[in-house]
Protein backbone atom coordinates (compact mmCIF):
# COMPACT_ATOMS: atom_id res chain seq x y z
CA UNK A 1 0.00 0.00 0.00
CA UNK A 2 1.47 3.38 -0.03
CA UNK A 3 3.09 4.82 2.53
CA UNK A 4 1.43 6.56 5.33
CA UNK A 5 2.87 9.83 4.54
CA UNK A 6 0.22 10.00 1.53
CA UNK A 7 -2.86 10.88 3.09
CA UNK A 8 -4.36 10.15 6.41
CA UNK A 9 -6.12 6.58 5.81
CA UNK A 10 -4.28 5.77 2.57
CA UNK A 11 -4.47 1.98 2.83
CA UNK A 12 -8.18 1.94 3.40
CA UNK A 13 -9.98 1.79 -0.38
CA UNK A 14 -7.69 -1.29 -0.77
CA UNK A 15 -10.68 -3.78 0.34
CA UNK A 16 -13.15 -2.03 -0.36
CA UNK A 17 -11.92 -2.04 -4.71
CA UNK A 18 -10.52 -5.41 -4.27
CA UNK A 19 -12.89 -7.68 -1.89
CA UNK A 20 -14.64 -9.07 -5.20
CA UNK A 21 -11.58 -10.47 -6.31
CA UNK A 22 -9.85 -11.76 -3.67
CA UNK A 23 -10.13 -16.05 -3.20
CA UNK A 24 -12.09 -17.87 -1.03
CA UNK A 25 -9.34 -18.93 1.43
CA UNK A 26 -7.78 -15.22 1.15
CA UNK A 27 -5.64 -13.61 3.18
CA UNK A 28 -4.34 -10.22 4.34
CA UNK A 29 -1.68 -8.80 5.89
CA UNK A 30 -1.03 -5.16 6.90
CA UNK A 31 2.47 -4.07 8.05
CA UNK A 32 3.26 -1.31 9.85
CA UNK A 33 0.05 -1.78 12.01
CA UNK A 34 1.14 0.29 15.15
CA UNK A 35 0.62 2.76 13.44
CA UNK A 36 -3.28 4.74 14.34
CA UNK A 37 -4.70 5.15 10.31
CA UNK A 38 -3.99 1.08 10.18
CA UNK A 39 -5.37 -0.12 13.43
CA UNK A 40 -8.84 2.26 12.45
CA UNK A 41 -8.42 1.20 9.29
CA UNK A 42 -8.20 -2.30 10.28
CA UNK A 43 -11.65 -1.88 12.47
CA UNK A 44 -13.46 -0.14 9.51
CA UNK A 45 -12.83 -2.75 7.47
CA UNK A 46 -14.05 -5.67 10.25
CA UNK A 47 -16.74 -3.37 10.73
CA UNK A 48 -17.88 -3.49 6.74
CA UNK A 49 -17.29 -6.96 6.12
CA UNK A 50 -18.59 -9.79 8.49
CA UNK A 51 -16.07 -12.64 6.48
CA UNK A 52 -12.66 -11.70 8.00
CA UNK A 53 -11.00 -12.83 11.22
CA UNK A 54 -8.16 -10.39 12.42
CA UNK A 55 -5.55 -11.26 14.79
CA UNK A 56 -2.36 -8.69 15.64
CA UNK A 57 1.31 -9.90 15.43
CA UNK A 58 3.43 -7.82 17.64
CA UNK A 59 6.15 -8.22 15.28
CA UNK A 60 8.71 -5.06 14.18
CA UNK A 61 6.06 -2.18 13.59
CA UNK A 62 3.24 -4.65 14.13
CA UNK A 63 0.95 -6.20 11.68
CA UNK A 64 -2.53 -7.72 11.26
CA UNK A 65 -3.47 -10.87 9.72
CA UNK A 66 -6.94 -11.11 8.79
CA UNK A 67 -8.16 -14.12 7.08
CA UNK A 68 -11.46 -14.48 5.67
CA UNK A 69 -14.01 -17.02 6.54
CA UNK A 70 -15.71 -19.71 4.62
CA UNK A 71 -18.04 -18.17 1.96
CA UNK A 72 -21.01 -19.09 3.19
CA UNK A 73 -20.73 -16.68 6.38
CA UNK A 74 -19.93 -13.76 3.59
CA UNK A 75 -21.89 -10.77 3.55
CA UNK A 76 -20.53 -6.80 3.13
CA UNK A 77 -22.62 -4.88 5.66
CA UNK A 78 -24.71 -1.98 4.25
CA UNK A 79 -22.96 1.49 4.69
CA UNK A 80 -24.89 3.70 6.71
């Protein structure tokens, strides 16, 4: 993703233009998770889709692995 220097909340459209197209069995990881725009964005995102489990590795700058859930639990909650 680009770097957080960009824009506040840079990394966020990611899922949001790419959820269609990622596999079944997908999964994501965001680096430099310590940092606040990725643990909100992190949240927004589990808060949008209902598919993903996150967990946090407190590795180097921290990261999130999120890995979705069998389709049949998929659904992208309605914005508001």
């Amino acid at each position: 993703g680009p770097p957080g220097s960009v824009q506040s909340n840079a990394r966020y459209p990611a899922l949001l233009l790419l959820f269609e197209k990622l596999a079944e069995d997908a999964i994501i990881l965001v680096d430099d998770a310590n940092r606040p725009d990725e643990k909100r964005m992190v949240q927004q995102w589990l808060a949008e889709f209902d598919c993903f489990d996150a967990e946090f590795l407190n590795l180097g700058q921290g990261a999130y692995l999120l890995q979705r859930k069998p389709l049949d639990n998929v659904a992208r909650k309605p914005s508001q």
